[in-house]
N, C-alpha and C. Protein backbone atom coordinates (compact mmCIF):
# COMPACT_ATOMS: atom_id res chain seq x y z
N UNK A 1 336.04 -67.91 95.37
CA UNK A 1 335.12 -66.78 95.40
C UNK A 1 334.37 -66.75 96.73
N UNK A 2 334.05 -65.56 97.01
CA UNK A 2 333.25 -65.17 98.18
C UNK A 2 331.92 -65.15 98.39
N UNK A 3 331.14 -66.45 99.41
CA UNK A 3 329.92 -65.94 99.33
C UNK A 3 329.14 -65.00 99.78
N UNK A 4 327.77 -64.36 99.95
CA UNK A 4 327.22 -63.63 100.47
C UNK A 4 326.27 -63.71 101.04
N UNK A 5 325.68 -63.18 102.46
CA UNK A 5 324.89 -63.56 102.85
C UNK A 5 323.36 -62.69 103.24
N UNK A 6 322.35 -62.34 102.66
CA UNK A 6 321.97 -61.79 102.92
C UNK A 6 320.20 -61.99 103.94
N UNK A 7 320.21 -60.60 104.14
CA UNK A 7 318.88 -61.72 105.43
C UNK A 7 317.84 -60.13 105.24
N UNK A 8 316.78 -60.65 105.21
CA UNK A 8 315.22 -59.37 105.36
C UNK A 8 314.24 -60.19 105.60
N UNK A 9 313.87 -59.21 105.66
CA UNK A 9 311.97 -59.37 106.35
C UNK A 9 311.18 -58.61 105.19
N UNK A 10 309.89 -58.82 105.14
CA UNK A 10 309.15 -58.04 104.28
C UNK A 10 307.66 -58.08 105.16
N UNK A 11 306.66 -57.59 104.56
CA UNK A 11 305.17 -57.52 105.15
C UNK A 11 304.90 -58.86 103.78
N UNK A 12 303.77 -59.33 104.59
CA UNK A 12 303.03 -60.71 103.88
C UNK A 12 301.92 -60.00 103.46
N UNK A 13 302.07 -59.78 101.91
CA UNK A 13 300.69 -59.54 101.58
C UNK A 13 300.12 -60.47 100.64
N UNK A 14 300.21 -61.41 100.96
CA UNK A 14 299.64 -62.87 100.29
C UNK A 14 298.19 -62.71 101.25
N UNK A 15 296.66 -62.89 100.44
CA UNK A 15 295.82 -62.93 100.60
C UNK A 15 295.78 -64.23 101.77
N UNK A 16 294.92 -64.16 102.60
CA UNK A 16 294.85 -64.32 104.06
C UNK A 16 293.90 -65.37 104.18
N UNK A 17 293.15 -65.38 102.90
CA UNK A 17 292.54 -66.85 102.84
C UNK A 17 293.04 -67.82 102.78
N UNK A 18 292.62 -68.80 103.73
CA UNK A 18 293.53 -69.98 103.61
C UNK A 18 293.67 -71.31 102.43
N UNK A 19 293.16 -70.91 101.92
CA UNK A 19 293.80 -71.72 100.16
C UNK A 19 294.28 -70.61 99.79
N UNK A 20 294.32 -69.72 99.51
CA UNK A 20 294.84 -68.15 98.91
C UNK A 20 296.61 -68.50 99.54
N UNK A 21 296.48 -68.45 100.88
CA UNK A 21 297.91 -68.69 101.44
C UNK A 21 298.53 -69.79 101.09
N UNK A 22 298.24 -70.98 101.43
CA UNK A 22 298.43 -72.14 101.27
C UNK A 22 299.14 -72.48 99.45
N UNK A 23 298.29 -71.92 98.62
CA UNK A 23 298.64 -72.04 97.38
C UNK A 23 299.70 -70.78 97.18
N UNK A 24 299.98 -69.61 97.07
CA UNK A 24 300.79 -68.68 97.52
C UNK A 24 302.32 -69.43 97.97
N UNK A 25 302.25 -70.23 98.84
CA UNK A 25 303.23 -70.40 99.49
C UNK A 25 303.68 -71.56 98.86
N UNK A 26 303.07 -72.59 98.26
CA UNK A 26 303.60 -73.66 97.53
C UNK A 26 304.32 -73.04 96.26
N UNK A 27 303.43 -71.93 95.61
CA UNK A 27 304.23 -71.48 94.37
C UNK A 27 305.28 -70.85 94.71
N UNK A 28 305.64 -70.05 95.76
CA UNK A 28 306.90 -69.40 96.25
C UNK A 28 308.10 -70.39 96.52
N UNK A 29 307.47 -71.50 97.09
CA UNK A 29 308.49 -72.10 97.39
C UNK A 29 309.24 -73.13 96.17
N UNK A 30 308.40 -73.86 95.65
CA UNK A 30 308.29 -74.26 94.12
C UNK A 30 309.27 -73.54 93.30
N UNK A 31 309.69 -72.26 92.90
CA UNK A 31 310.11 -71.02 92.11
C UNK A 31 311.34 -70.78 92.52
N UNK A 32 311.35 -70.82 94.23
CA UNK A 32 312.38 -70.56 94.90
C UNK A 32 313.21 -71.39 94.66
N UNK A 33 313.15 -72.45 95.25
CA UNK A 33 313.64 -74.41 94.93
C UNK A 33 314.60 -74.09 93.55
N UNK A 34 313.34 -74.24 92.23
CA UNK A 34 314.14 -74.29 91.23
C UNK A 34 315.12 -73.15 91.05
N UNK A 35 314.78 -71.76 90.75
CA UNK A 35 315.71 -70.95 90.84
C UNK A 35 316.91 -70.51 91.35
N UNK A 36 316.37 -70.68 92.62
CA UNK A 36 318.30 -70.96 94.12
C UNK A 36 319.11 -71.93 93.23
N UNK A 37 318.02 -73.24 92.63
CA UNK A 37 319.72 -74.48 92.88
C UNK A 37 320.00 -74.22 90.88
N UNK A 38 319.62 -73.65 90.74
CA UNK A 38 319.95 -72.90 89.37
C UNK A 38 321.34 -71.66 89.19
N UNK A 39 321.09 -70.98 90.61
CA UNK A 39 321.96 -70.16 90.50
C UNK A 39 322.93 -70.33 91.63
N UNK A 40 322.99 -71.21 92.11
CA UNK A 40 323.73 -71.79 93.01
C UNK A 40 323.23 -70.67 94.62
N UNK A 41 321.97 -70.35 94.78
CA UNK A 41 321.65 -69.72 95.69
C UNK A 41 320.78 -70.78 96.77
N UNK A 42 321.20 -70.77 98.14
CA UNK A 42 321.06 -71.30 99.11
C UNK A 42 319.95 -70.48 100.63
N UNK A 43 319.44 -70.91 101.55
CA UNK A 43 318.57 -70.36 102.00
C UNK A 43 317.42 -70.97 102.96
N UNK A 44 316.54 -69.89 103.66
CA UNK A 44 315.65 -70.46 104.74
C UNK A 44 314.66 -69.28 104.86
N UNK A 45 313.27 -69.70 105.07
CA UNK A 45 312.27 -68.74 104.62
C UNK A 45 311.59 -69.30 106.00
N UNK A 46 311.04 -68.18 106.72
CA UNK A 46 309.43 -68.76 107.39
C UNK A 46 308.69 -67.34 107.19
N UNK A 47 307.25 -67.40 107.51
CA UNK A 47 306.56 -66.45 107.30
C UNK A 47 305.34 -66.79 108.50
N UNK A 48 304.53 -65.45 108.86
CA UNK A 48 303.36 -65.51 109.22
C UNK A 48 302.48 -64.68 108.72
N UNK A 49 301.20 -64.27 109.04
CA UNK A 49 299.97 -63.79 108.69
C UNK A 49 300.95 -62.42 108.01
N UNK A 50 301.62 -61.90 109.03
CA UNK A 50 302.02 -60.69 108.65
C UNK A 50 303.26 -60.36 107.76
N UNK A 51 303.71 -61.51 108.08
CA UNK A 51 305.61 -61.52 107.74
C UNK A 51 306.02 -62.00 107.33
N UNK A 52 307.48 -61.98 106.01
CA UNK A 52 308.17 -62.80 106.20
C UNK A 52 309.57 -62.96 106.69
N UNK A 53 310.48 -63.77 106.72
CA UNK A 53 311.41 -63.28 107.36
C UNK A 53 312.72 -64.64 106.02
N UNK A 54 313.74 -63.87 105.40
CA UNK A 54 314.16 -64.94 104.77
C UNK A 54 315.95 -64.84 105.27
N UNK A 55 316.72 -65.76 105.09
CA UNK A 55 318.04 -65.57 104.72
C UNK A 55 318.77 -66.19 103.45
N UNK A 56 319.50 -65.63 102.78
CA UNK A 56 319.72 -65.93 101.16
C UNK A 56 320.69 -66.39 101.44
N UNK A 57 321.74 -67.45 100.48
CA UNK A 57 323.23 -67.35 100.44
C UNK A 57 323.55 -67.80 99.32
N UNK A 58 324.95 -67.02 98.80
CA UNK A 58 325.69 -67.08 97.53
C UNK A 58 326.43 -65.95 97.05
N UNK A 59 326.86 -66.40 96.37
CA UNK A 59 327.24 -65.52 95.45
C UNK A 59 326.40 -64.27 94.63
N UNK A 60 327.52 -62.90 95.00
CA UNK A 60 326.86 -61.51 95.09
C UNK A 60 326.15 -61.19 94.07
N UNK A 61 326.34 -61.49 93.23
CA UNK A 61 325.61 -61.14 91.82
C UNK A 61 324.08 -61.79 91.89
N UNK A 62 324.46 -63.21 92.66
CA UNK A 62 323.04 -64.20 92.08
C UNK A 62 322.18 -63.92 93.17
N UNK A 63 322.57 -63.56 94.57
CA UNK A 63 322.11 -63.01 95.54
C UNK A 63 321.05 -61.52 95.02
N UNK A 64 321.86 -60.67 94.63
CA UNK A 64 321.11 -59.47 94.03
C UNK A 64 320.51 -59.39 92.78
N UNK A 65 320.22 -60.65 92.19
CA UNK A 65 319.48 -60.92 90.82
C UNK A 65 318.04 -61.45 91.78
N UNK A 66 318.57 -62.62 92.34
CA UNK A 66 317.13 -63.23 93.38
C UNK A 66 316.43 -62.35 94.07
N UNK A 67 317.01 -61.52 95.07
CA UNK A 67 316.61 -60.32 95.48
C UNK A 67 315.89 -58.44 95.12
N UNK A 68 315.79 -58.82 93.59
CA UNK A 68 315.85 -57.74 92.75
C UNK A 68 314.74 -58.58 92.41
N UNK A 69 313.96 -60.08 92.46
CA UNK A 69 312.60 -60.66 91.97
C UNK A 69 311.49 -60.45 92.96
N UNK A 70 312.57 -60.68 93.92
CA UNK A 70 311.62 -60.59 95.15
C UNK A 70 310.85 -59.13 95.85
N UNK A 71 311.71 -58.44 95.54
CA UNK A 71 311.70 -56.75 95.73
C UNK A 71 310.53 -56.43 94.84
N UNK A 72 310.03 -56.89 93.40
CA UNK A 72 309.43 -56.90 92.45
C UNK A 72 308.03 -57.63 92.69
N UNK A 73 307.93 -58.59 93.49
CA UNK A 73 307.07 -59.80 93.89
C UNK A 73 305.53 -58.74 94.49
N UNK A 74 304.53 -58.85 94.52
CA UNK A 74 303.55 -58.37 95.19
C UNK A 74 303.09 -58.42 96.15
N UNK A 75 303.48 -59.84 96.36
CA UNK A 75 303.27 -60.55 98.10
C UNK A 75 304.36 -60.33 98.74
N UNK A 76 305.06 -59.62 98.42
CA UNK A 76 306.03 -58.75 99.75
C UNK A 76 306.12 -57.59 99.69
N UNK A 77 306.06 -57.04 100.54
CA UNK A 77 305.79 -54.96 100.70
C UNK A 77 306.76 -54.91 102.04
N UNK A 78 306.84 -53.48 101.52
CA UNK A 78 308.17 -53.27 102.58
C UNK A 78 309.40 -53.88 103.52
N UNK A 79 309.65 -54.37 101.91
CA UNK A 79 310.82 -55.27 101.90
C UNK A 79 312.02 -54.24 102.63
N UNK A 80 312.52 -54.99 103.90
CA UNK A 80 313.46 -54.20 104.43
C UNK A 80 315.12 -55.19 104.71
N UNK A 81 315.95 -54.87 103.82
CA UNK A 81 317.17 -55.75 104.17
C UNK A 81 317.64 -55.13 105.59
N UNK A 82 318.08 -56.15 106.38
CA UNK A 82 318.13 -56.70 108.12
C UNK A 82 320.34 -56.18 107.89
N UNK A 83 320.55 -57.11 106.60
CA UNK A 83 322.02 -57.14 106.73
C UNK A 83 322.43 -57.90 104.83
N UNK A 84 323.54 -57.41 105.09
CA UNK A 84 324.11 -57.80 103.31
C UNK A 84 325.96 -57.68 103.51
N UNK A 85 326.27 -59.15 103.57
CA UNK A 85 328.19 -58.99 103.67
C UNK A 85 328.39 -60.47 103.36
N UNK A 86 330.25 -60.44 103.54
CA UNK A 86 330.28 -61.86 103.08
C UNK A 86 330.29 -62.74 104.55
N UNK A 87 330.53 -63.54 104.23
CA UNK A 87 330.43 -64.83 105.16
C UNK A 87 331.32 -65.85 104.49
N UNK A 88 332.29 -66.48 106.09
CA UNK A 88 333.41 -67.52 105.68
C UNK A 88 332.46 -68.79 105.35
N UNK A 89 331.43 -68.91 105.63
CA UNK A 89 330.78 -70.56 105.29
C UNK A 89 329.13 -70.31 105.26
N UNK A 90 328.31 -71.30 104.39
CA UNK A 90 327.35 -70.91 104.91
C UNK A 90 326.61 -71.31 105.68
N UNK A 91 325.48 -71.11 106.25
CA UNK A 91 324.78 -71.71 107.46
C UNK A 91 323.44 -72.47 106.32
N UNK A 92 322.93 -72.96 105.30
CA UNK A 92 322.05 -73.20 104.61
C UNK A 92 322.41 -73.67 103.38
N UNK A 93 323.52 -74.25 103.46
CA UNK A 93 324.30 -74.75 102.14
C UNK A 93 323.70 -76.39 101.41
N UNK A 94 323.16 -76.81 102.38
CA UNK A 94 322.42 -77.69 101.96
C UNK A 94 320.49 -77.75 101.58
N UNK A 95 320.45 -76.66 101.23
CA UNK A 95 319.08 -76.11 101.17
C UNK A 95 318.86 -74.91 100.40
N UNK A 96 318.25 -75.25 98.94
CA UNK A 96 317.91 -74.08 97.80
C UNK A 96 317.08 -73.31 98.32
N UNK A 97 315.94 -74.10 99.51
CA UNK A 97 314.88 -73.25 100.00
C UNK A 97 314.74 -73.93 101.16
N UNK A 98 315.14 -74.16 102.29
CA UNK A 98 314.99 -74.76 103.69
C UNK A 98 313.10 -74.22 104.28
N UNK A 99 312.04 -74.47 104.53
CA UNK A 99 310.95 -74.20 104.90
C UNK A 99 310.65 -74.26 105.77
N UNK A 100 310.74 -73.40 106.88
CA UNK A 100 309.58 -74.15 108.53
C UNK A 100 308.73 -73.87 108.67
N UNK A 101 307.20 -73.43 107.21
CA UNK A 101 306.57 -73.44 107.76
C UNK A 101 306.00 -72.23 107.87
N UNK A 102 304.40 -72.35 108.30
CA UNK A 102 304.06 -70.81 108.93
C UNK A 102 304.04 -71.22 110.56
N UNK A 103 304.67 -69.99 110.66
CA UNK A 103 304.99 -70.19 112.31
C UNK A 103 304.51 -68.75 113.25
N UNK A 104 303.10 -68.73 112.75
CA UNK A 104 302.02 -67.15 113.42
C UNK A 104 303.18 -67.28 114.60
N UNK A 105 303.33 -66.97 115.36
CA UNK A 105 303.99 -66.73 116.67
C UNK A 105 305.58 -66.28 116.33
N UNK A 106 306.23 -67.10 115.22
CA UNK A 106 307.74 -66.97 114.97
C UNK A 106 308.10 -65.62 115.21
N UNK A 107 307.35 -64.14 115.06
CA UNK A 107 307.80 -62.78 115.13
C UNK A 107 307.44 -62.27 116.13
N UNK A 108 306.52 -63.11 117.66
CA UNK A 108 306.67 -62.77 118.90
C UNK A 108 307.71 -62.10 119.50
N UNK A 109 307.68 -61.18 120.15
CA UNK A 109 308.72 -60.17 120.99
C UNK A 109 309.45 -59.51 119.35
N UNK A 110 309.41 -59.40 118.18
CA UNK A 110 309.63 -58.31 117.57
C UNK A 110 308.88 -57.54 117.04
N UNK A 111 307.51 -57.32 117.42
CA UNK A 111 306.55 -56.91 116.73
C UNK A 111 305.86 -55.89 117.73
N UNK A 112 305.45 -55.23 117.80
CA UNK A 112 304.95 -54.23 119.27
C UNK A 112 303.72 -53.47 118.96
N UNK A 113 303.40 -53.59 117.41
CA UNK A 113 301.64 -53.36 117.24
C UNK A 113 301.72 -53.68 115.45
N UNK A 114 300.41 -53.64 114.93
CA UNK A 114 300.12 -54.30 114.06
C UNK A 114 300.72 -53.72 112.38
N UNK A 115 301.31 -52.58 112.39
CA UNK A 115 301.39 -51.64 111.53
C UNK A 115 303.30 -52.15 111.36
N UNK A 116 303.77 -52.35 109.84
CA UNK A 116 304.76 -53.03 109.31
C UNK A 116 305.96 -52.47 110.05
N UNK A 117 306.96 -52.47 110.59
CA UNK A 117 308.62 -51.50 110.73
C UNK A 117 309.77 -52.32 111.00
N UNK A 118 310.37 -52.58 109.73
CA UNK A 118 311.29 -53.35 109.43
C UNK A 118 312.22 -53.72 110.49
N UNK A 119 312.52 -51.69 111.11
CA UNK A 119 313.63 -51.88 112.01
C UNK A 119 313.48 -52.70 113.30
N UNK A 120 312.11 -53.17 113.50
CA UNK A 120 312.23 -54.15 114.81
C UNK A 120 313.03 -55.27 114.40
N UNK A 121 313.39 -55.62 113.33
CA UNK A 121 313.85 -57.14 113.67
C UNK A 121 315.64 -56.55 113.24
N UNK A 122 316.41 -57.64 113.66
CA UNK A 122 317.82 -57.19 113.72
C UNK A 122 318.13 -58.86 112.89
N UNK A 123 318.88 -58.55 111.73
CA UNK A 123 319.74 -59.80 111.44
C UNK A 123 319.87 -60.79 112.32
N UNK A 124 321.03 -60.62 113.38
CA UNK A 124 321.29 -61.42 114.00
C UNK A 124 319.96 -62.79 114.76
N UNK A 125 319.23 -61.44 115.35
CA UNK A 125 317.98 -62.73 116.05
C UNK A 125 317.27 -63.59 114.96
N UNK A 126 316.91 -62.86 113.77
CA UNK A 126 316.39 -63.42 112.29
C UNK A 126 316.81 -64.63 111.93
N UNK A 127 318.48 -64.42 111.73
CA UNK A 127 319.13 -65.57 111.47
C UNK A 127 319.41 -66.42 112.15
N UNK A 128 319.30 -66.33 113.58
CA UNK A 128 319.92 -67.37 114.74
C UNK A 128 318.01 -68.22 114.89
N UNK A 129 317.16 -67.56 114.55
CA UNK A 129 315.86 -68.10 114.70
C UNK A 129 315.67 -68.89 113.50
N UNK A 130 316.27 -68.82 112.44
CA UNK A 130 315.57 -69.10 111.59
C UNK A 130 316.64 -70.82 111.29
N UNK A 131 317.99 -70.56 111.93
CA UNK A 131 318.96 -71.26 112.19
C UNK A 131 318.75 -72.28 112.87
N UNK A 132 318.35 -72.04 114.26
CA UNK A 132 317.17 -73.17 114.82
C UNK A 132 316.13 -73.95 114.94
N UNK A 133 314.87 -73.12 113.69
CA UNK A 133 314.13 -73.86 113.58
C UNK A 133 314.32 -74.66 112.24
N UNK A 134 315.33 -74.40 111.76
CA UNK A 134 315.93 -75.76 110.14
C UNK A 134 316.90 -76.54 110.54
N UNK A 135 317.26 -76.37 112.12
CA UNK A 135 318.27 -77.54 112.56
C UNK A 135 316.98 -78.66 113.14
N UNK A 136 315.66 -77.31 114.08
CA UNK A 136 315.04 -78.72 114.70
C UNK A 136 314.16 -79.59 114.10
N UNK A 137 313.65 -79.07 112.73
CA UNK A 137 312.91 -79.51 111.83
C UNK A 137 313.65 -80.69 111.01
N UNK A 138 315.00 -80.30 110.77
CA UNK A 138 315.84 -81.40 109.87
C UNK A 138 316.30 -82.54 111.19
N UNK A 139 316.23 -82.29 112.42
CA UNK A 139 316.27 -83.65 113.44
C UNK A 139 315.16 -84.31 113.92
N UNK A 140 313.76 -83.78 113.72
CA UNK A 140 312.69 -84.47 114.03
C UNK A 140 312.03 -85.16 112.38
N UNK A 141 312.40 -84.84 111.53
CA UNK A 141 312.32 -85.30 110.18
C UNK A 141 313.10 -87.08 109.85
């Protein structure tokens, strides 16, 4: 069977207080964890004040069940899918929820004023960023 790979961004509307965030982000990730290695769904998340930015992988069905929670979720608004196809392997296969983190700066040079638009970010840079910072995190670990 064929996996799938899918990759978006959304607006962070997780309250901005910092226990508000902090706790926010443990339960996301917590939910995520169990659920991915439940449905055999694989993956890498970072976020900042404003953003998040994720890539999913698996199988199409469990991909668009996970994605159909998240779409639903409150702390993400204007959820915009980047890209959705298959893929010969995955890049996150060892990771239900791979984390780097809040990384305020990570959406530098795609962002051009403060107001949400999906279309700045492109799959490709998303995933090749998000690709690098769970290779350099899993070698300084």
């Amino acid at each position: 069977m064929t996996d799938f790979r899918l990759v978006y961004c959304s607006e962070n509307r997780v309250p901005l207080a910092d226990q508000g965030l902090r706790s926010a982000m443990d339960d996301i990730l917590a939910k995520s964890r169990r659920n991915n290695a439940l449905v055999g769904v694989s993956g890498a998340l970072m976020f900042s004040a404003g953003y998040f930015g994720q890539i999913l992988e698996g199988r199409q069905g469990a991909l668009e069940a996970t994605f159909e929670r998240i779409q639903q979720d409150a702390r993400h608004g204007e959820v915009c899918v980047l890209d959705f196809g298959p893929v010969s392997k995955r890049a996150f296969e060892n990771w239900s929820m791979a984390y780097v983190g809040d990384h305020s700066q990570a959406f530098d040079g795609w962002i051009g004023s403060s107001s949400f638009d999906g279309g700045i970010f492109t799959a490709n840079a998303l995933f090749e960023k998000l690709r690098s910072m769970v290779a350099s995190a899993a070698h300084a670990a």
